[in-house]
PDB file of N, CA and C in Angstrom:
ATOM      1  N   UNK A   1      38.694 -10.286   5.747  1.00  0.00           N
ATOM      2  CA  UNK A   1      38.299 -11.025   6.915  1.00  0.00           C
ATOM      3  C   UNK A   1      38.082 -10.063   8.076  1.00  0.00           C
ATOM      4  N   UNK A   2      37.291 -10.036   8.514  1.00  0.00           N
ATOM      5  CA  UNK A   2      37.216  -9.451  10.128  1.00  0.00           C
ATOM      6  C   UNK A   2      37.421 -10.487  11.249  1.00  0.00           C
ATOM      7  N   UNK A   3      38.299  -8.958  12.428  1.00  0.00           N
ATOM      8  CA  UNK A   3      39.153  -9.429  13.408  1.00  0.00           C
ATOM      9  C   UNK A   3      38.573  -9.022  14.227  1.00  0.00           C
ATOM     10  N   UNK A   4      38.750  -9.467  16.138  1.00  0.00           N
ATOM     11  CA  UNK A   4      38.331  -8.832  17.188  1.00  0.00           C
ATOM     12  C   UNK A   4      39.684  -8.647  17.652  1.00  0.00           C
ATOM     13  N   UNK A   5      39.956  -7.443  17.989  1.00  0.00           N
ATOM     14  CA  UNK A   5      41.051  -6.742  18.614  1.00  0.00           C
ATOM     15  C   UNK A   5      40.760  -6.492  19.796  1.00  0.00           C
ATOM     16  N   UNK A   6      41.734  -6.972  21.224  1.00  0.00           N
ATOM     17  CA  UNK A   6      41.384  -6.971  22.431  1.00  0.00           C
ATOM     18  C   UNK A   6      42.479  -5.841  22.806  1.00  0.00           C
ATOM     19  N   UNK A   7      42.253  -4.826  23.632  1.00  0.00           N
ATOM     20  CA  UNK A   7      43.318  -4.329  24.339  1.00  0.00           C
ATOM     21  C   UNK A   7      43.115  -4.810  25.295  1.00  0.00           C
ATOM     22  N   UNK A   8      43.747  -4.851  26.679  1.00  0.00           N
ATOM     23  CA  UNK A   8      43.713  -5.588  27.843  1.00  0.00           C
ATOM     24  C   UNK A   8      44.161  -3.887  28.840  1.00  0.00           C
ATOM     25  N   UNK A   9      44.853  -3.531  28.229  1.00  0.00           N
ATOM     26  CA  UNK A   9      45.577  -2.164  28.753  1.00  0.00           C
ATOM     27  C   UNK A   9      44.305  -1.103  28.525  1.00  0.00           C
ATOM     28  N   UNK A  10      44.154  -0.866  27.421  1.00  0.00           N
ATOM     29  CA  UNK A  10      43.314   0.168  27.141  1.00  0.00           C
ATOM     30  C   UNK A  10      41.698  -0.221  27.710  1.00  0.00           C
ATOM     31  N   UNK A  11      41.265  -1.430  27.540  1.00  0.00           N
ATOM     32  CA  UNK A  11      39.908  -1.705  28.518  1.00  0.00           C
ATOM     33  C   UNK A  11      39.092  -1.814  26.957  1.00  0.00           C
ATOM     34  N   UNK A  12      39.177  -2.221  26.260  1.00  0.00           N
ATOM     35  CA  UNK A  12      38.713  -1.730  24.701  1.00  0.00           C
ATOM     36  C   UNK A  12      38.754  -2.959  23.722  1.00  0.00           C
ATOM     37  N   UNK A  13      37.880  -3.082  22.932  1.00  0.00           N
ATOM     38  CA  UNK A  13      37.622  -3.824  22.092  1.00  0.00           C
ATOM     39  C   UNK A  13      37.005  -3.206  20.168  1.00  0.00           C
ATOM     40  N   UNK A  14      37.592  -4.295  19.700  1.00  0.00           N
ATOM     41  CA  UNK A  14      37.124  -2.948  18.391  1.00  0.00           C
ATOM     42  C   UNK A  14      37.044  -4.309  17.225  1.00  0.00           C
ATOM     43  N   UNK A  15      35.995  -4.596  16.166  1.00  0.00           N
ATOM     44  CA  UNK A  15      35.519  -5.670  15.351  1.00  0.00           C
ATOM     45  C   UNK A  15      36.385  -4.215  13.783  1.00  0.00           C
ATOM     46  N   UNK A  16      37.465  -4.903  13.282  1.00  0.00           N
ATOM     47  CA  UNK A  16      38.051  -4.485  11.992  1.00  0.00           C
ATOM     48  C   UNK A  16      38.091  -5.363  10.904  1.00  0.00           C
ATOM     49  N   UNK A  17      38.316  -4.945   9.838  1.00  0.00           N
ATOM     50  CA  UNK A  17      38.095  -5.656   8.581  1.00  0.00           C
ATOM     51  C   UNK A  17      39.965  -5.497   8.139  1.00  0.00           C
ATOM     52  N   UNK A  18      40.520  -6.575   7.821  1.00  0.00           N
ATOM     53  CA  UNK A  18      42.306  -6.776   7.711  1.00  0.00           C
ATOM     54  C   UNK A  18      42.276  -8.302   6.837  1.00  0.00           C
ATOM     55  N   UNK A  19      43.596  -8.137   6.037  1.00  0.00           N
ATOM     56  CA  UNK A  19      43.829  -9.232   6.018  1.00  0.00           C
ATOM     57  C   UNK A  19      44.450 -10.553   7.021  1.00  0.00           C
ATOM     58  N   UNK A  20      44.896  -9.731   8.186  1.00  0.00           N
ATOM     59  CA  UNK A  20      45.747 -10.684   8.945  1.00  0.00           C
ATOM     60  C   UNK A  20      45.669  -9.623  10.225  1.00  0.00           C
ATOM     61  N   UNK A  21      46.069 -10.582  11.205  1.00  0.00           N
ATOM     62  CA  UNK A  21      45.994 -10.474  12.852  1.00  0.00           C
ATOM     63  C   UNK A  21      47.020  -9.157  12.699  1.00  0.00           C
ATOM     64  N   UNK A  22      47.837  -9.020  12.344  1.00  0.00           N
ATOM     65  CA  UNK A  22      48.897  -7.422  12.136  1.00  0.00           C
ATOM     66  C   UNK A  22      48.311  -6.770  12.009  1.00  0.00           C
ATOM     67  N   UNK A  23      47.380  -6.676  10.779  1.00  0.00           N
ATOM     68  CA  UNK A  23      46.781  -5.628  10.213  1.00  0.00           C
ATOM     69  C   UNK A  23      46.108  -5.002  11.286  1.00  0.00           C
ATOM     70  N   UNK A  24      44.884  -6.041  11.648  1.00  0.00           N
ATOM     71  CA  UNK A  24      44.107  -5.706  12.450  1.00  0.00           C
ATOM     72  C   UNK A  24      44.608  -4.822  13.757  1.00  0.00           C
ATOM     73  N   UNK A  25      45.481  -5.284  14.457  1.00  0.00           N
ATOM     74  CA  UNK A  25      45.969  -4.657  15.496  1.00  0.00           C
ATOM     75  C   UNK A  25      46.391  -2.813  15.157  1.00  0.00           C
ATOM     76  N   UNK A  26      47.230  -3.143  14.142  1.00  0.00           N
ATOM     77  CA  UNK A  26      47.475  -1.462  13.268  1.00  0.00           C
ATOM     78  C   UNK A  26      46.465  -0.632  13.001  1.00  0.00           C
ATOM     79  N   UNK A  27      44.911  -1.375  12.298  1.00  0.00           N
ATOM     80  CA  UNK A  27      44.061  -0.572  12.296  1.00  0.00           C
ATOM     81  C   UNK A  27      43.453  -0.465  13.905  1.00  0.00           C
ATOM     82  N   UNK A  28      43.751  -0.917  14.829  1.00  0.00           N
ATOM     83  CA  UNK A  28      42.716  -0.586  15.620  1.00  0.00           C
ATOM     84  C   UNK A  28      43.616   0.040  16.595  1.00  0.00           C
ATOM     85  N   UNK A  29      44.749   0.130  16.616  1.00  0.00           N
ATOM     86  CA  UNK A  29      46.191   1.330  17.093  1.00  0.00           C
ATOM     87  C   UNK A  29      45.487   2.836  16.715  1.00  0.00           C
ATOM     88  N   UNK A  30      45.300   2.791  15.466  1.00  0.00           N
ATOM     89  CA  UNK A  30      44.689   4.071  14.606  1.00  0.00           C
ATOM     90  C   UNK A  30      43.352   4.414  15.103  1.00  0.00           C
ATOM     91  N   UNK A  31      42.555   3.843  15.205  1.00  0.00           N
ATOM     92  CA  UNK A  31      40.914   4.005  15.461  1.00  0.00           C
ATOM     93  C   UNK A  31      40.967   4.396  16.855  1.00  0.00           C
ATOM     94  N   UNK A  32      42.395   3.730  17.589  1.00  0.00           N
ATOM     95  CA  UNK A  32      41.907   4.351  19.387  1.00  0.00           C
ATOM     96  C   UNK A  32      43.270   5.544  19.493  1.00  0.00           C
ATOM     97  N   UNK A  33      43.692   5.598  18.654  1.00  0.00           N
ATOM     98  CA  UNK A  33      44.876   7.166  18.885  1.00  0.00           C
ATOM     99  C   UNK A  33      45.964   6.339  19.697  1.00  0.00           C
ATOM    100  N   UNK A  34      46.268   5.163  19.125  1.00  0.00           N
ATOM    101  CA  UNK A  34      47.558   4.782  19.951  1.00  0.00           C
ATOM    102  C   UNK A  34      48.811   4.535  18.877  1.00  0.00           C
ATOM    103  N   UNK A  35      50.494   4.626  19.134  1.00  0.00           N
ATOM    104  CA  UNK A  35      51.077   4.325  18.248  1.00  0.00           C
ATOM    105  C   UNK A  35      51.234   2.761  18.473  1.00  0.00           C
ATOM    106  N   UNK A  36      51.416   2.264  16.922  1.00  0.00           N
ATOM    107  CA  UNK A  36      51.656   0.878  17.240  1.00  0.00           C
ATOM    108  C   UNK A  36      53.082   0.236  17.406  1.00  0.00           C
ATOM    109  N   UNK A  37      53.864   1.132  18.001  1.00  0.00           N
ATOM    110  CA  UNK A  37      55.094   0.691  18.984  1.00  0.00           C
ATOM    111  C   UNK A  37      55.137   1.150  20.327  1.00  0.00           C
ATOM    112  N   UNK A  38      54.193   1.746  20.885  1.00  0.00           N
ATOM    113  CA  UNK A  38      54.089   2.243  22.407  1.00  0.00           C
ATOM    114  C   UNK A  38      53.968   0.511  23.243  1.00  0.00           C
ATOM    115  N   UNK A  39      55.174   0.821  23.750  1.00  0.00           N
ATOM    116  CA  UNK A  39      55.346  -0.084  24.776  1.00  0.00           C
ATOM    117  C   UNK A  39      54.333  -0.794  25.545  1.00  0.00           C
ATOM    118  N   UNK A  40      53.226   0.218  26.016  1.00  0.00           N
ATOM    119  CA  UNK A  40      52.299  -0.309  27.288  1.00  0.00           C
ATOM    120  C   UNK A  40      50.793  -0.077  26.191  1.00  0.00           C
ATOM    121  N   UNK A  41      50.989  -0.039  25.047  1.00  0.00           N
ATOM    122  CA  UNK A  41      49.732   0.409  24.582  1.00  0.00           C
ATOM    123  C   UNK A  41      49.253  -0.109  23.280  1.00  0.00           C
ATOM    124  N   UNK A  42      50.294  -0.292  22.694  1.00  0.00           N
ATOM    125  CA  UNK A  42      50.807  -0.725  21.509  1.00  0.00           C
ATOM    126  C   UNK A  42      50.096  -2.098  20.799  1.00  0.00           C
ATOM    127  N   UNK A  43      50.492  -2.529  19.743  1.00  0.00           N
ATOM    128  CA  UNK A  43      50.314  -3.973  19.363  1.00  0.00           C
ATOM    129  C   UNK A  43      50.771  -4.921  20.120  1.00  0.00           C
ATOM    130  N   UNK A  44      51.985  -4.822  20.559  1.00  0.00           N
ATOM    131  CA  UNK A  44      52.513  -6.081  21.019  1.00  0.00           C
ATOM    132  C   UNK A  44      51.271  -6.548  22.747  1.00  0.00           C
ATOM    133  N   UNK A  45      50.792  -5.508  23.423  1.00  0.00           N
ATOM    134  CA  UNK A  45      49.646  -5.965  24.475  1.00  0.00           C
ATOM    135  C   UNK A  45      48.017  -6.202  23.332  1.00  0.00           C
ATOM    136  N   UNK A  46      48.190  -6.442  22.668  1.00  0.00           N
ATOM    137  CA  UNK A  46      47.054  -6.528  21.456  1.00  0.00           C
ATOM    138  C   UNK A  46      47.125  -7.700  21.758  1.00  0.00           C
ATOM    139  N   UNK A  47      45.527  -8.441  21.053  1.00  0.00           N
ATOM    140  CA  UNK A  47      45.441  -9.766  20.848  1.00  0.00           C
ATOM    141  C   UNK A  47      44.578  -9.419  19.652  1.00  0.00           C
ATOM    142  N   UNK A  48      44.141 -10.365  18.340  1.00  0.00           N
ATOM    143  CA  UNK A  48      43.526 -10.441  17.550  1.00  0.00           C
ATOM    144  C   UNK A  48      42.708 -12.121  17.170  1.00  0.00           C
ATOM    145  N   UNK A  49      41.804 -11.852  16.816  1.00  0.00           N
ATOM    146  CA  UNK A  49      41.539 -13.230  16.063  1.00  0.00           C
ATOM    147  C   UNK A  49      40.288 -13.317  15.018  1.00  0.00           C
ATOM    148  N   UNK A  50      40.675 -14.166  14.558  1.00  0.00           N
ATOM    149  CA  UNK A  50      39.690 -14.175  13.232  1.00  0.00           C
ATOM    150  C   UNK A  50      38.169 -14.471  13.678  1.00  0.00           C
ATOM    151  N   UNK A  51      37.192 -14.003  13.307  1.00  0.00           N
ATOM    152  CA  UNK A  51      35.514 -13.797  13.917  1.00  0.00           C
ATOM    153  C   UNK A  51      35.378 -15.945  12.980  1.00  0.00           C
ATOM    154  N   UNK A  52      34.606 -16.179  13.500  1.00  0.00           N
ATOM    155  CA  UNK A  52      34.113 -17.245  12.502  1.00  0.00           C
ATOM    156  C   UNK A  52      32.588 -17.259  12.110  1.00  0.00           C
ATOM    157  N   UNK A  53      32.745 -17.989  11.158  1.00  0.00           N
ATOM    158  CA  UNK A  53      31.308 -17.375  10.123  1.00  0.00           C
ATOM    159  C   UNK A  53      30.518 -16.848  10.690  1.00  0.00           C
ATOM    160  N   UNK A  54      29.717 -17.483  11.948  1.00  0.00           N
ATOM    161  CA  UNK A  54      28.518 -17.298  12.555  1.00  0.00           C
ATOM    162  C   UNK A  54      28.839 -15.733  13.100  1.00  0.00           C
ATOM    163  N   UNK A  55      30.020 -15.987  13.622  1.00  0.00           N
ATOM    164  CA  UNK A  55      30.498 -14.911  14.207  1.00  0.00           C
ATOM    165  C   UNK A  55      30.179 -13.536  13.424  1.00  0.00           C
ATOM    166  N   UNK A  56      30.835 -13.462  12.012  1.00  0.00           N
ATOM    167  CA  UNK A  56      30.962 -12.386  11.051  1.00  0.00           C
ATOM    168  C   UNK A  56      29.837 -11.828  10.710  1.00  0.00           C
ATOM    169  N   UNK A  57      28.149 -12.995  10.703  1.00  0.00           N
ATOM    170  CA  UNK A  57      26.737 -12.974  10.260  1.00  0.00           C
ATOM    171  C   UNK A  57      26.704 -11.858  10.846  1.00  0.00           C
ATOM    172  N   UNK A  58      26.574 -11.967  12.166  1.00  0.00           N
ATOM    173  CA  UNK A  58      25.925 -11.576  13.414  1.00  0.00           C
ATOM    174  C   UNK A  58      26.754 -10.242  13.451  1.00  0.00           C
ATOM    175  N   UNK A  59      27.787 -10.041  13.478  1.00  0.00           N
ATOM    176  CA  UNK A  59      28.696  -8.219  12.960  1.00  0.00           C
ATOM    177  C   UNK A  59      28.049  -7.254  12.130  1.00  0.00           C
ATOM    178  N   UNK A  60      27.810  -8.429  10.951  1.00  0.00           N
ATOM    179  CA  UNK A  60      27.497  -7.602   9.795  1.00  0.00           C
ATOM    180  C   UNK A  60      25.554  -7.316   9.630  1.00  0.00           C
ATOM    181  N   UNK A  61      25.194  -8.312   9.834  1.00  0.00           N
ATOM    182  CA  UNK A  61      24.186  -8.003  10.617  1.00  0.00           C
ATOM    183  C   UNK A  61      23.828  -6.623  12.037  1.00  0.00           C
ATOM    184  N   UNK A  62      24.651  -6.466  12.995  1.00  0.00           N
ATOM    185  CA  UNK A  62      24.503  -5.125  13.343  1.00  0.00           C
ATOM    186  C   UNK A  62      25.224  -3.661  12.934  1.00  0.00           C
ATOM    187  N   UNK A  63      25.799  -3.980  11.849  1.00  0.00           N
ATOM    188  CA  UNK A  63      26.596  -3.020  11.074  1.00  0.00           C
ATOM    189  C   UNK A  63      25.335  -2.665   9.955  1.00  0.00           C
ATOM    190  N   UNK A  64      24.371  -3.320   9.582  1.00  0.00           N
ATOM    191  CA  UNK A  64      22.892  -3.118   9.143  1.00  0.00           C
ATOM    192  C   UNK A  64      23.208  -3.677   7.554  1.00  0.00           C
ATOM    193  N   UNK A  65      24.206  -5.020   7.195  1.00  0.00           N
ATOM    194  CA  UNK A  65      24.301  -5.335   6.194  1.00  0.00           C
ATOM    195  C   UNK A  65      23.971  -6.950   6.440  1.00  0.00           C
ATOM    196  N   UNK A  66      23.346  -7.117   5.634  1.00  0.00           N
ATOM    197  CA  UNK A  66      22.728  -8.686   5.558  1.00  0.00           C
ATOM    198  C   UNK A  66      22.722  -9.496   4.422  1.00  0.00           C
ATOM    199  N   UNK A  67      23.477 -10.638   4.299  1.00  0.00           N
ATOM    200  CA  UNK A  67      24.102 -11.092   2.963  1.00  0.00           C
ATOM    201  C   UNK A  67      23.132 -12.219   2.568  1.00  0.00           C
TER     202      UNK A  67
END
């Protein structure tokens, strides 16, 4: 499933592929060089949520894959 991961702290947004809202946040800790227990930076100021269909088209579609 793909997630949209919000930092609010970091100013940043990042579209990951996870099974679950955790995941997602962990991979996108990794992709911006943050640990995912840093207090002010971390997962816990993360938000995640699941893309919905239309949503996912339109990703994968500018990722240059078309199903």
């Amino acid at each position: 499933m793909l997630y949209k991961v919000t930092s609010y702290m970091l100013e940043q947004e990042a579209v990951v592929e996870a099974r679950d809202s955790a995941q997602a946040k962990r991979k996108a800790c990794k992709l911006w060089g943050v640990s995912p227990s840093d207090r002010w930076h971390g997962i816990s100021t993360m938000t995640a949520r699941r893309l919905t269909e239309e949503e996912r088209r339109e990703e994968l579609r500018k990722w240059g894959i078309e199903e």
